[in-house]
N, C-alpha and C. Protein backbone atom coordinates (compact mmCIF):
# COMPACT_ATOMS: atom_id res chain seq x y z
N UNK A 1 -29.65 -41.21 -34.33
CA UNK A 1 -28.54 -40.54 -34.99
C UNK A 1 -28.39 -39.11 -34.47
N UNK A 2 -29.46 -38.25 -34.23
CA UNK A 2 -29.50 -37.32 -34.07
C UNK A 2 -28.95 -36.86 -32.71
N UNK A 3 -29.48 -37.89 -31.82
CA UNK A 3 -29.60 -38.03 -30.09
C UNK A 3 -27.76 -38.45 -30.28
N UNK A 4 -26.96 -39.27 -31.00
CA UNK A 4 -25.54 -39.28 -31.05
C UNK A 4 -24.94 -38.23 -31.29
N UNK A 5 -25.46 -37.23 -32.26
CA UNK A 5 -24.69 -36.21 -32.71
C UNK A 5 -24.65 -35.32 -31.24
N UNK A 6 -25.83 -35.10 -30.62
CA UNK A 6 -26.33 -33.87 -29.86
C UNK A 6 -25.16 -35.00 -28.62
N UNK A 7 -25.41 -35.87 -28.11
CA UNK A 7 -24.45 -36.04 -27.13
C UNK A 7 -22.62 -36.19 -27.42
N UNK A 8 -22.74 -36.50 -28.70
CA UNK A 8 -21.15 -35.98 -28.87
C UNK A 8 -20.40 -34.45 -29.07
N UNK A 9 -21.63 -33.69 -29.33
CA UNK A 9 -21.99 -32.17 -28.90
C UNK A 9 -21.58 -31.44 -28.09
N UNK A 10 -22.23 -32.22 -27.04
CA UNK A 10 -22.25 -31.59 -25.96
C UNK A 10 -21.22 -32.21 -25.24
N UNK A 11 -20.37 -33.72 -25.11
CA UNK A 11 -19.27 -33.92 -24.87
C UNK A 11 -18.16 -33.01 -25.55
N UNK A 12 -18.05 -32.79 -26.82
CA UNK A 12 -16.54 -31.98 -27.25
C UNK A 12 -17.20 -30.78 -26.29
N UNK A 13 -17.92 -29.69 -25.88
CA UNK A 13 -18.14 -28.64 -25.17
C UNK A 13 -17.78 -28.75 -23.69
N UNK A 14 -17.95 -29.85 -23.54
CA UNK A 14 -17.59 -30.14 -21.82
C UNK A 14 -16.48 -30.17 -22.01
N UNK A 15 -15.80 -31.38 -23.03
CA UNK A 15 -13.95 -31.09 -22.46
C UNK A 15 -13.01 -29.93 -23.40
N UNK A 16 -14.11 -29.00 -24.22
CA UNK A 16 -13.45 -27.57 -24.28
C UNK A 16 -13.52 -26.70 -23.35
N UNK A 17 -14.72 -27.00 -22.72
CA UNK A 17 -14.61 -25.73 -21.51
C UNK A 17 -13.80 -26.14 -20.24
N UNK A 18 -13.22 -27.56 -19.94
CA UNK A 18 -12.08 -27.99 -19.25
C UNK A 18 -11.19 -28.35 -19.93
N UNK A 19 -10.62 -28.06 -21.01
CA UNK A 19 -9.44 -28.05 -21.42
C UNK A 19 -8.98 -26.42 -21.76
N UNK A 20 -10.15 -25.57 -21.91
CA UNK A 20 -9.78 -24.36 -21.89
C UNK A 20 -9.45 -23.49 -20.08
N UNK A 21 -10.09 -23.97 -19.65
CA UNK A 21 -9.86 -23.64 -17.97
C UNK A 21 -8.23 -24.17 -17.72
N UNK A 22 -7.84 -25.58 -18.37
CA UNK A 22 -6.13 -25.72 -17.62
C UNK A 22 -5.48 -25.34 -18.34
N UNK A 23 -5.65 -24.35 -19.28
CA UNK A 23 -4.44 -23.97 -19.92
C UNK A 23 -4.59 -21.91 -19.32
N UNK A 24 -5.56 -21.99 -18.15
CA UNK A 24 -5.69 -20.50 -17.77
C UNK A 24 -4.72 -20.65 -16.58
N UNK A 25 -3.21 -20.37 -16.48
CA UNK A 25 -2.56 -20.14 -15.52
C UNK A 25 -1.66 -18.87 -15.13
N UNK A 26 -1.13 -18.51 -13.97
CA UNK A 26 -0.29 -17.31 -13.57
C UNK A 26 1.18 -18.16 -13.12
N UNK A 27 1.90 -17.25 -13.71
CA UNK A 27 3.07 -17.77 -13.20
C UNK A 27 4.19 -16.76 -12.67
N UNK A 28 4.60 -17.02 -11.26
CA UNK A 28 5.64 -15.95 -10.66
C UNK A 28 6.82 -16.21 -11.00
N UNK A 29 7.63 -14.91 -11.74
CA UNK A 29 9.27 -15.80 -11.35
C UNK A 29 10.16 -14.49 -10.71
N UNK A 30 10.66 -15.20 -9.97
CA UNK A 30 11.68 -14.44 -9.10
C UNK A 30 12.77 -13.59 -10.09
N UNK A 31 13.65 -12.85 -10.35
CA UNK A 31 14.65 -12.08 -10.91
C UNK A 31 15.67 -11.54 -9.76
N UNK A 32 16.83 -11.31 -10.62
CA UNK A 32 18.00 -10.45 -9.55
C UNK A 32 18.80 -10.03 -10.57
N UNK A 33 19.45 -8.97 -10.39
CA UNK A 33 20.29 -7.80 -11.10
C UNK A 33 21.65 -8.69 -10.53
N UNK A 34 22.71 -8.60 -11.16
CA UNK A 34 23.88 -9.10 -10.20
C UNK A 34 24.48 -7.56 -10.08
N UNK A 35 24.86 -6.99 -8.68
CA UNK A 35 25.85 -6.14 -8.49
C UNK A 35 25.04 -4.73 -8.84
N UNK A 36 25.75 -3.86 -9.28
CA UNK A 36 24.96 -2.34 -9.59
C UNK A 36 25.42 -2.47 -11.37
N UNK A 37 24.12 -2.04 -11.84
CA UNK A 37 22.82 -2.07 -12.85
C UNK A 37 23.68 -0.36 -13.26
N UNK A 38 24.29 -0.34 -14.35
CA UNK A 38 24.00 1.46 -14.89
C UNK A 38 23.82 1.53 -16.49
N UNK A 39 22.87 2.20 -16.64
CA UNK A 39 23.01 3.02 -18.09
C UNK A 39 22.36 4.01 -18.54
N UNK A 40 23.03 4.71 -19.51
CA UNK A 40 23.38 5.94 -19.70
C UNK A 40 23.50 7.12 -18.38
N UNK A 41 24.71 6.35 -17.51
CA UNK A 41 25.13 6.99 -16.77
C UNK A 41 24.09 7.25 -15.41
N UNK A 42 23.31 6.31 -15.13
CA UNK A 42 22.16 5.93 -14.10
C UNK A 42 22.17 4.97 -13.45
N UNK A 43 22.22 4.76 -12.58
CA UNK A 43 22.28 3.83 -11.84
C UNK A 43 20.93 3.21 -11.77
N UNK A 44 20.41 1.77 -11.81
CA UNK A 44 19.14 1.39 -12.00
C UNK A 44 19.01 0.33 -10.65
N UNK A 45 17.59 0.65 -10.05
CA UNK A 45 16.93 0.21 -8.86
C UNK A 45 15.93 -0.76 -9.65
N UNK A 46 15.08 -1.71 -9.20
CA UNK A 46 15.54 -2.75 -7.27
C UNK A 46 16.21 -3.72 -8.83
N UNK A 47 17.51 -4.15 -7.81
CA UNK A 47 18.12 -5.41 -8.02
C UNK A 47 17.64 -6.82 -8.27
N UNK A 48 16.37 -6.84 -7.21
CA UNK A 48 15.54 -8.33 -7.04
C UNK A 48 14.07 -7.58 -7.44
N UNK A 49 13.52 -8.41 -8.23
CA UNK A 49 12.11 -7.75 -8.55
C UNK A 49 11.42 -9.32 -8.70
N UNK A 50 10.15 -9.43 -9.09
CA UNK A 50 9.12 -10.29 -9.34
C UNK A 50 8.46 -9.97 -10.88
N UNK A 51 8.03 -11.01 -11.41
CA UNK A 51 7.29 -10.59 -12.58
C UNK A 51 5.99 -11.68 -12.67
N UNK A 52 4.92 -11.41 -12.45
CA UNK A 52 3.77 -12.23 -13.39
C UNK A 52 3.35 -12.31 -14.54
N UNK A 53 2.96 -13.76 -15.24
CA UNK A 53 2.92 -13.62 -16.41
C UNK A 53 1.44 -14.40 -16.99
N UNK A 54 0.81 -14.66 -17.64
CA UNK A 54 -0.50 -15.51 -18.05
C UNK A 54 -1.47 -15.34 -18.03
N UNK A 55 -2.66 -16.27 -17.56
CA UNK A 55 -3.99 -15.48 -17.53
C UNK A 55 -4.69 -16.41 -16.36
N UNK A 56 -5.20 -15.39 -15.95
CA UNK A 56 -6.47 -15.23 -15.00
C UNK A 56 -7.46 -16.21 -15.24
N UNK A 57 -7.80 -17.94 -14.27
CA UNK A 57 -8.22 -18.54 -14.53
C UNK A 57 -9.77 -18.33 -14.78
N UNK A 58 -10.27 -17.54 -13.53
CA UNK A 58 -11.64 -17.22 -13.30
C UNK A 58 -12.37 -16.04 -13.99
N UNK A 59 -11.44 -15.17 -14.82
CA UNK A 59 -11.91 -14.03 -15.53
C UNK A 59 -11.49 -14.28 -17.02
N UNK A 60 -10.39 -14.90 -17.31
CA UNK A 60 -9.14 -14.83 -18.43
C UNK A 60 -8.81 -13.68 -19.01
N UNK A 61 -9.01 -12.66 -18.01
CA UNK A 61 -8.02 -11.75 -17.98
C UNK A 61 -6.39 -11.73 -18.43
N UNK A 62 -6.06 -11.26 -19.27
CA UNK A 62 -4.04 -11.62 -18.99
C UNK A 62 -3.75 -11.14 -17.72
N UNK A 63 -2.75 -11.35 -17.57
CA UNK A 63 -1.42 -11.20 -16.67
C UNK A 63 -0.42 -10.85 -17.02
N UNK A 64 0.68 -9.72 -16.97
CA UNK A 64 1.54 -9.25 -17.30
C UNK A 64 2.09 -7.74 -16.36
N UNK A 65 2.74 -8.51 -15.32
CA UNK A 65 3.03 -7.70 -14.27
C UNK A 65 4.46 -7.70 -13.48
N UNK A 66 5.51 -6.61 -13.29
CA UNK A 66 6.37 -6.87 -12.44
C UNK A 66 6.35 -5.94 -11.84
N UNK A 67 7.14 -6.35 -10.18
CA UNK A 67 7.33 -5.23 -9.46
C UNK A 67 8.73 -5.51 -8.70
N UNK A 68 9.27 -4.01 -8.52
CA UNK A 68 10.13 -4.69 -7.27
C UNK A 68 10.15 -3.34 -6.26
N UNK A 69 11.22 -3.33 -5.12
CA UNK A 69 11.14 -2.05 -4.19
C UNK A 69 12.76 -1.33 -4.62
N UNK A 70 12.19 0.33 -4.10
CA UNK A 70 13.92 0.76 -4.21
C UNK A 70 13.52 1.58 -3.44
N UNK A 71 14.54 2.58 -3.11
CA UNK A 71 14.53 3.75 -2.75
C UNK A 71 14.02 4.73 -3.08
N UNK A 72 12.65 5.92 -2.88
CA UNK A 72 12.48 6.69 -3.59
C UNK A 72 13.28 7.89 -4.10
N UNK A 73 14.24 7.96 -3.30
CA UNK A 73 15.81 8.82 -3.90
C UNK A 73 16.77 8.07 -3.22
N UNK A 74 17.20 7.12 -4.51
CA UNK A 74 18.67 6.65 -3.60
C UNK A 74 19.69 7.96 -3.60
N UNK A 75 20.15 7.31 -2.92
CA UNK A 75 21.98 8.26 -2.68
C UNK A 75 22.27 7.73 -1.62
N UNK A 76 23.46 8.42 -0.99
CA UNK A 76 24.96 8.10 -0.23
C UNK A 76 24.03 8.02 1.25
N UNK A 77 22.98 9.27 1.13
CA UNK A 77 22.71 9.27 2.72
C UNK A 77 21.63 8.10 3.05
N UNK A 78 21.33 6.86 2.22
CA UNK A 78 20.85 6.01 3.11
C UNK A 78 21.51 4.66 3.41
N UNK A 79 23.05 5.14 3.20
CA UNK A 79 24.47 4.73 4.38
C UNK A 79 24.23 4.40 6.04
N UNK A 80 23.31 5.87 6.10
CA UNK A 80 23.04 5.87 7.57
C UNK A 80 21.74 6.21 8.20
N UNK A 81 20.65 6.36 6.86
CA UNK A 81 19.45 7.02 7.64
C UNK A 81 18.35 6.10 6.73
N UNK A 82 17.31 5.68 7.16
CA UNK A 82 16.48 5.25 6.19
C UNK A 82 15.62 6.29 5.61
N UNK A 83 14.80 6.11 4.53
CA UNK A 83 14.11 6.60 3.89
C UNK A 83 12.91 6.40 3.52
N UNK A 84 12.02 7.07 2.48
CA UNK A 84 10.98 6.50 1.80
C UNK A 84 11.67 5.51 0.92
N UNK A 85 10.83 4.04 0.70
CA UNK A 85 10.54 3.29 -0.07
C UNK A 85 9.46 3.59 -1.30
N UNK A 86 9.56 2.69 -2.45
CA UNK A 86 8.40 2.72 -3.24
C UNK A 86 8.49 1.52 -4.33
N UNK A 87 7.49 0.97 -4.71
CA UNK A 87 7.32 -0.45 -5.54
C UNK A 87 7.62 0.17 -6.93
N UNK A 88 8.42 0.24 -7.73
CA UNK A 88 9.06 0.34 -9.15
C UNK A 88 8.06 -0.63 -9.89
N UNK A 89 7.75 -0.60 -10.92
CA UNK A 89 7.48 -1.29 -11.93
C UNK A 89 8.48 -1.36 -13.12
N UNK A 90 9.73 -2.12 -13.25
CA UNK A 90 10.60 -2.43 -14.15
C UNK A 90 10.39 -2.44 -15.65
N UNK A 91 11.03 -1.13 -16.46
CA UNK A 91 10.61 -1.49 -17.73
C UNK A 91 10.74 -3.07 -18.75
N UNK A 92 10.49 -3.34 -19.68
CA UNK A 92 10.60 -4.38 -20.79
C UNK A 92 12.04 -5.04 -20.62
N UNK A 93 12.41 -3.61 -20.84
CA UNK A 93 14.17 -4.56 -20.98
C UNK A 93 14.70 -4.59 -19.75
N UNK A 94 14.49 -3.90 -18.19
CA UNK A 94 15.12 -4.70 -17.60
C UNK A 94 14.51 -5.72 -16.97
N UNK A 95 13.54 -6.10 -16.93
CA UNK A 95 13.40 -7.51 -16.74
C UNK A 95 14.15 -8.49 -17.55
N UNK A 96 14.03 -8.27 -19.10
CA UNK A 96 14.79 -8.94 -19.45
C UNK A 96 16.12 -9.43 -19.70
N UNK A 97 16.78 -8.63 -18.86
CA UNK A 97 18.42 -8.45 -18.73
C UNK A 97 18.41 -8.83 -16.79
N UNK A 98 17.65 -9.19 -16.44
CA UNK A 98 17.64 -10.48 -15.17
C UNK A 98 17.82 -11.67 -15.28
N UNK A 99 18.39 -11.71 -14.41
CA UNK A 99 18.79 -13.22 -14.25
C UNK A 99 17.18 -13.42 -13.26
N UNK A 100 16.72 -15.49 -13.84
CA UNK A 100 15.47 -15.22 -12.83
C UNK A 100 16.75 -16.72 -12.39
N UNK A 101 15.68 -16.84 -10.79
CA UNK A 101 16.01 -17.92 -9.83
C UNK A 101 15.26 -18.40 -9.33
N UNK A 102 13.70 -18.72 -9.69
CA UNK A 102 12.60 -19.44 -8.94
C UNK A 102 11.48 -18.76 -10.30
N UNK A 103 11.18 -19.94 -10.50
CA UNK A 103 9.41 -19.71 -11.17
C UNK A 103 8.27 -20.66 -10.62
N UNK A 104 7.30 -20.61 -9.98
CA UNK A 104 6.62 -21.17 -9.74
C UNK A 104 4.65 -20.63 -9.89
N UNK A 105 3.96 -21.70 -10.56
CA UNK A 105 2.56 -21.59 -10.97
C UNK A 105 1.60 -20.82 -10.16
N UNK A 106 0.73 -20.55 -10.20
CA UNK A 106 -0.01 -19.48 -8.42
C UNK A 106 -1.25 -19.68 -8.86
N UNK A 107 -2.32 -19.81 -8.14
CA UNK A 107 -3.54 -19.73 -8.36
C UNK A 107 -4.30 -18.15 -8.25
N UNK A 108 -4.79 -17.95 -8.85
CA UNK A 108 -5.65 -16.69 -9.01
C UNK A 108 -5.83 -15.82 -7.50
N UNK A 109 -5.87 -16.67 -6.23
CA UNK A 109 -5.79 -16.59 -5.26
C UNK A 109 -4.83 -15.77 -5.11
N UNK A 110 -3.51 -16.74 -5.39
CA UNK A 110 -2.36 -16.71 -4.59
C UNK A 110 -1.50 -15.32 -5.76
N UNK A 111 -2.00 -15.03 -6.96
CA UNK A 111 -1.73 -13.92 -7.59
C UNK A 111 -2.64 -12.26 -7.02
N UNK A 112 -3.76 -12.75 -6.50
CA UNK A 112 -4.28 -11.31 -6.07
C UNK A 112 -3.70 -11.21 -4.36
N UNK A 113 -3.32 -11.86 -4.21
CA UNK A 113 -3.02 -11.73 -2.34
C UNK A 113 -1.17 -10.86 -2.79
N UNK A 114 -0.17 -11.43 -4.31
CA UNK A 114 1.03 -11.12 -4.51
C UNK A 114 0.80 -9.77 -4.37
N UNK A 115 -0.22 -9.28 -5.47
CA UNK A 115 -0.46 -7.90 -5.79
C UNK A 115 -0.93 -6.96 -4.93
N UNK A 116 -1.87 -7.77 -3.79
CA UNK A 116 -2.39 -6.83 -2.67
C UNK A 116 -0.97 -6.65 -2.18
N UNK A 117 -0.17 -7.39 -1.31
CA UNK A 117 1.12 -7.27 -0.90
C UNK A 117 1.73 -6.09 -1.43
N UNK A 118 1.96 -6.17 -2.52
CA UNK A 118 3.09 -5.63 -3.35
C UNK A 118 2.30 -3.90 -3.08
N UNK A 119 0.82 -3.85 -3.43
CA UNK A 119 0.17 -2.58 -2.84
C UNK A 119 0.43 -2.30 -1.41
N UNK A 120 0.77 -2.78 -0.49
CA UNK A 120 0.73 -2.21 0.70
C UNK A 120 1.96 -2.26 0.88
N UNK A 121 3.25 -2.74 0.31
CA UNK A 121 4.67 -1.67 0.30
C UNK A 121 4.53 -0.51 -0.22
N UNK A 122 3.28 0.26 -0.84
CA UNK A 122 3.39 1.76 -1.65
C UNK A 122 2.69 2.06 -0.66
N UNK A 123 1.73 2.08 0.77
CA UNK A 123 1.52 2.59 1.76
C UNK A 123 2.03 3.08 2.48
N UNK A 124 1.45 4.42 3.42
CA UNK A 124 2.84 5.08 4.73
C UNK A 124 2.89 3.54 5.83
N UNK A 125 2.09 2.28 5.84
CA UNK A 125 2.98 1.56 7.01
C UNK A 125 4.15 0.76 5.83
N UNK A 126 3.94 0.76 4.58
CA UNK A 126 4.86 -0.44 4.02
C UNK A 126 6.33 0.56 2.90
N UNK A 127 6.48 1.69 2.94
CA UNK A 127 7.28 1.89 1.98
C UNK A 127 8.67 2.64 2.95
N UNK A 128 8.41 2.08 3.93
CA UNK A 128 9.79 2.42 4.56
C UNK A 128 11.38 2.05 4.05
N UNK A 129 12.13 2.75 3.33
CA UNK A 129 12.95 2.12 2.68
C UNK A 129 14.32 1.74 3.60
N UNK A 130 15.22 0.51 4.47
CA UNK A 130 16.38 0.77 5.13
C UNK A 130 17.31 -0.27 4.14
N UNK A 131 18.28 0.27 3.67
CA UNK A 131 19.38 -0.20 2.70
C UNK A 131 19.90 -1.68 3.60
N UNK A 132 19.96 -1.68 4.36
CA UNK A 132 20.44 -2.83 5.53
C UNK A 132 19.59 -3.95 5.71
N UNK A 133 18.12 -3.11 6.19
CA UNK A 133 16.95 -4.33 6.99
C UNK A 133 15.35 -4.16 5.75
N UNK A 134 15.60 -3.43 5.19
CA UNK A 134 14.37 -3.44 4.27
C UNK A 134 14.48 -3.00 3.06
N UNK A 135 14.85 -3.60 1.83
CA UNK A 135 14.98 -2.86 0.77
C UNK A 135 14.62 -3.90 -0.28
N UNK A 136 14.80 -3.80 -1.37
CA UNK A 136 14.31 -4.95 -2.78
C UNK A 136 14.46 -6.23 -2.54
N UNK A 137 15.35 -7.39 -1.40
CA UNK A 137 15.86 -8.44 -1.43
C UNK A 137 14.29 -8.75 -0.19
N UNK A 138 13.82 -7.80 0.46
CA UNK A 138 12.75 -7.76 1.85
C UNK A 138 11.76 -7.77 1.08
N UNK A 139 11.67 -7.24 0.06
CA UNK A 139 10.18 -7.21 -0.59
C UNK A 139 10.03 -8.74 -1.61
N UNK A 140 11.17 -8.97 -1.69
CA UNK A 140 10.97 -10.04 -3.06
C UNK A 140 11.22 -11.35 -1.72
N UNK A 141 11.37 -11.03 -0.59
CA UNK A 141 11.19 -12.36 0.52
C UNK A 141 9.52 -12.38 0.88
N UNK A 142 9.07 -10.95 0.80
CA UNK A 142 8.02 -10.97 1.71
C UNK A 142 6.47 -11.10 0.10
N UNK A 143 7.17 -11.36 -1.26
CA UNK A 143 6.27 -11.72 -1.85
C UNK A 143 6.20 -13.41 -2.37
N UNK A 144 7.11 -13.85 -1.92
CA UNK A 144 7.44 -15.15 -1.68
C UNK A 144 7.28 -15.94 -1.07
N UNK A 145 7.02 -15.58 0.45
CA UNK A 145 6.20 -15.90 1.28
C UNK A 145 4.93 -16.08 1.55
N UNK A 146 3.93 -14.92 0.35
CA UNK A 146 2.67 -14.64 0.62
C UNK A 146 2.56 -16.12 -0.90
N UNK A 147 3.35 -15.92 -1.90
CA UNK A 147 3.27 -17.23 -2.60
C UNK A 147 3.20 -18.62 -2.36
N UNK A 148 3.93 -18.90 -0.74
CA UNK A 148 4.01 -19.85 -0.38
C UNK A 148 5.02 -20.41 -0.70
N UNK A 149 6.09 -19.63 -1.01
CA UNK A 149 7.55 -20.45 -0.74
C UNK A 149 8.41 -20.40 0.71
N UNK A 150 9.29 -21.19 1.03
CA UNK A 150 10.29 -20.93 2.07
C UNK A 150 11.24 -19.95 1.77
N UNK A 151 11.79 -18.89 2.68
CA UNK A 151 12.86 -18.12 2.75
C UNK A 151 13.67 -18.22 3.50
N UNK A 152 15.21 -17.55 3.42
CA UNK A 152 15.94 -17.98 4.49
C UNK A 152 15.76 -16.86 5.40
N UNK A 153 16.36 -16.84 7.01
CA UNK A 153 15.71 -16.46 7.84
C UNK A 153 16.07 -14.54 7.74
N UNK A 154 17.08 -14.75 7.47
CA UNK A 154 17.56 -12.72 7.30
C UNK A 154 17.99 -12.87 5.61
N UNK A 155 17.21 -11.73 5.29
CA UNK A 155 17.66 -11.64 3.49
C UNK A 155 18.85 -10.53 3.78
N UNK A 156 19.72 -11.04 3.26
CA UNK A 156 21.35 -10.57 2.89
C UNK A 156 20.95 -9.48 1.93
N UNK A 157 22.55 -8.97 1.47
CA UNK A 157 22.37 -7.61 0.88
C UNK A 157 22.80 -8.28 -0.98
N UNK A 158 22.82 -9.48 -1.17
CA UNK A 158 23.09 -9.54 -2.03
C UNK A 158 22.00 -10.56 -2.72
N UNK A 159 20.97 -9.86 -3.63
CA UNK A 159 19.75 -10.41 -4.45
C UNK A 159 20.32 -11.94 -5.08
N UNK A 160 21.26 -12.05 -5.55
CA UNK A 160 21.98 -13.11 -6.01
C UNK A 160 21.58 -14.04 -5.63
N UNK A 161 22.08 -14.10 -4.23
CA UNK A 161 22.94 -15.34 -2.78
C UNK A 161 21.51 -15.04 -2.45
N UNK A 162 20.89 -14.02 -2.07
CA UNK A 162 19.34 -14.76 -1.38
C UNK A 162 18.58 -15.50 -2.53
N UNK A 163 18.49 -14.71 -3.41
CA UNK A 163 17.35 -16.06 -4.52
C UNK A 163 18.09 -17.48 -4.51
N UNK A 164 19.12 -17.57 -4.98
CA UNK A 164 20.01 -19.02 -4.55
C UNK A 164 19.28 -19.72 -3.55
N UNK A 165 20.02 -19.16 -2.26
CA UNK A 165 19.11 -19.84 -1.08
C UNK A 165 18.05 -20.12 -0.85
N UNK A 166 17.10 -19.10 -1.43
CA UNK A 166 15.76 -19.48 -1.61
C UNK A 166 15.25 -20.55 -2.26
N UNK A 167 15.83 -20.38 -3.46
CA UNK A 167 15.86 -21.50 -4.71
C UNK A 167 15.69 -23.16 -3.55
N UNK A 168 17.33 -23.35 -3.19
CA UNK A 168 17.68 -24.03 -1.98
C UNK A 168 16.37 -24.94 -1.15
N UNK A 169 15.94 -23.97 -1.11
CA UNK A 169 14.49 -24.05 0.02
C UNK A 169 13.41 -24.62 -0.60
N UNK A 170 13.43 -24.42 -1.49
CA UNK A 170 12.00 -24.73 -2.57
C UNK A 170 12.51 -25.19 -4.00
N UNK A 171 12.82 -26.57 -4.27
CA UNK A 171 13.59 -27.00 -5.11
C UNK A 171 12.54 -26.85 -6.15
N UNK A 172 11.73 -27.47 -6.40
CA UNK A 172 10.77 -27.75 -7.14
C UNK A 172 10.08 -26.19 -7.67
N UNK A 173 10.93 -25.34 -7.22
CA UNK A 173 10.23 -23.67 -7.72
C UNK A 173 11.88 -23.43 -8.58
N UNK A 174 12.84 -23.89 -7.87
CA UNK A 174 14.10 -23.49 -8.33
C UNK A 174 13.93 -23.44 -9.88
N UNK A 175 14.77 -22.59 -10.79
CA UNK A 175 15.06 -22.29 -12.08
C UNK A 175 15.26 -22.96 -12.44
N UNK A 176 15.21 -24.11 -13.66
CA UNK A 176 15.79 -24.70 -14.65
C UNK A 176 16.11 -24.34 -15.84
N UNK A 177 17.41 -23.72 -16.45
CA UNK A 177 17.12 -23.58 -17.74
C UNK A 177 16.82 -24.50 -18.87
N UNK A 178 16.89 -25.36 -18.62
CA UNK A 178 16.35 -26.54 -19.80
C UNK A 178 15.21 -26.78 -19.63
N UNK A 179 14.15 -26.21 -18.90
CA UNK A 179 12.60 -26.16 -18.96
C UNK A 179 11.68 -25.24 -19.50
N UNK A 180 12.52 -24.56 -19.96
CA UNK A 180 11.75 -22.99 -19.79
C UNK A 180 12.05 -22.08 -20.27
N UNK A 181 12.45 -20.98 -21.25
CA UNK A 181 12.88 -19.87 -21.65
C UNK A 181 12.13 -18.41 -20.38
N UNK A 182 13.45 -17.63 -20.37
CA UNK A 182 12.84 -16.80 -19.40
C UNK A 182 11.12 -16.13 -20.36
N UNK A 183 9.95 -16.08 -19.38
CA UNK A 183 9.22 -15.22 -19.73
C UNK A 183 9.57 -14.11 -20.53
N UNK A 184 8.43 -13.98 -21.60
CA UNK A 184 8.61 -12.36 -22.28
C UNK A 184 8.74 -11.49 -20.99
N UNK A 185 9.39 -10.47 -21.73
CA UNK A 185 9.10 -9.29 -20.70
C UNK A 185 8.34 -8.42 -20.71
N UNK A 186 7.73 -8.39 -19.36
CA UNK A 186 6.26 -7.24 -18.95
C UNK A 186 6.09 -6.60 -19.93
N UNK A 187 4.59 -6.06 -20.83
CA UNK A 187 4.58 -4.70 -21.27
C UNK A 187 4.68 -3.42 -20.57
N UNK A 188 4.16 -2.57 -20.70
CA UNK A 188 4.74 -1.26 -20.04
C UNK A 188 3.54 -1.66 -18.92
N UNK A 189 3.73 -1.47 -17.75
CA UNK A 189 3.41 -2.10 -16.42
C UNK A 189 2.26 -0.89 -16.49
N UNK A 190 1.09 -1.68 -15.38
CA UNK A 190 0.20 -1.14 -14.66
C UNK A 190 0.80 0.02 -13.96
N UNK A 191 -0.11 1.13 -13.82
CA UNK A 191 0.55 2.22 -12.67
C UNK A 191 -0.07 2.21 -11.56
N UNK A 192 0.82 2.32 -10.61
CA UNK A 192 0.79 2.04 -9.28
C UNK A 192 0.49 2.68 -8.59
N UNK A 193 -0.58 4.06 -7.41
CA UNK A 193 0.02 4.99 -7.03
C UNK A 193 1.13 4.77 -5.91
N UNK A 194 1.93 6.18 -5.76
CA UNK A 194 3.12 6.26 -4.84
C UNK A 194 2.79 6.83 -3.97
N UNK A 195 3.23 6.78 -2.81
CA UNK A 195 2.80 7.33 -1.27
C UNK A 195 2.28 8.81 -1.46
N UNK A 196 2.95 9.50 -2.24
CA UNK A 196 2.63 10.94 -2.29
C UNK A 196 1.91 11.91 -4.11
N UNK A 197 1.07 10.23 -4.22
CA UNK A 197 0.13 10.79 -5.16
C UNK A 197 0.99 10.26 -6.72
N UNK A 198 1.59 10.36 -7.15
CA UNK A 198 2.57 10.56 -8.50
C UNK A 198 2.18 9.19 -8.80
């Protein structure tokens, strides 16, 4: 009797400690601003951002992270000249006033390789900002890639039409709204440093 109890024991413990391990997951989802973003008279940067959400299989750590790229001073003059870049961390509400276009699961792996990434756009080789060839639509290709999705081959200037296409590429990551309610939105984000200390 005893020898039953102790092995049915130690069975419910085995499939709690593997039923508690698959419910430890990270999940990426893509976002895009449509068009230019203003309020209270501000114009609001990056258009396309990323957000992680869940927990950390191997630590169970949470997860609760977004980032995207902008300009570290937009204005008129990077019409024609590039600039510094820098990785934004998007407050609460605008993530949640995104539209997302790809969510897909990541392994603990494939979440610390997002975040290393996303750190070496706030470096002098990665925060080069060009409105044309490198800006929020380049960073949210080039963290998508390190996720292991397909991109299309030049990211356009419009966050929209590239997540679409992307979507396109990787059906099975594509958005559904009848699966899913968008993620809460980030708490007030990790701080990041910026190329010049701040």
């Amino acid at each position: 009797m005893i020898g039953t109890m102790r092995r049915a024991g130690l069975l419910g413990l085995v499939l709690a400690l593997i039923g508690g391990s698959a419910w430890a997951e990270v999940t990426l989802t893509f976002y895009a601003h449509p068009g230019a973003r203003v309020r209270d008279g501000n114009l609001l940067f990056p258009h396309a951002f990323v957000q992680a959400t869940g927990t950390l299989d191997d630590t169970g750590d949470t997860v609760d992270w977004a980032a995207g790229f902008t300009a570290r001073n937009p204005g008129p003059h990077l019409l024609f000249a590039r600039g510094d870049g820098v990785v934004e961390l998007p407050n609460p509400r605008y993530v949640g006033e995104g539209k997302p276009y790809l969510r897909l699961t990541v392994s603990d792996a494939d979440y610390r390789a997002v975040r290393a990434r996303a750190d070496w756009w706030n470096t002098p080789e990665g925060w080069v900002y060009d409105l044309r060839r490198r800006n929020c639509i380049s960073f949210i290709a080039d963290l998508a890639r390190v996720a292991g999705l397909q991109t299309p081959d030049e990211p356009s200037m419009k966050p929209g039409t590239f997540l679409e296409a992307t979507a396109a590429l990787n059906p099975d990551a594509a958005w559904r709204e009848d699966e899913a309610q968008v993620p809460a939105a980030a708490t007030e984000p990790e701080a990041l440093p910026t190329p010049d200390g701040r």
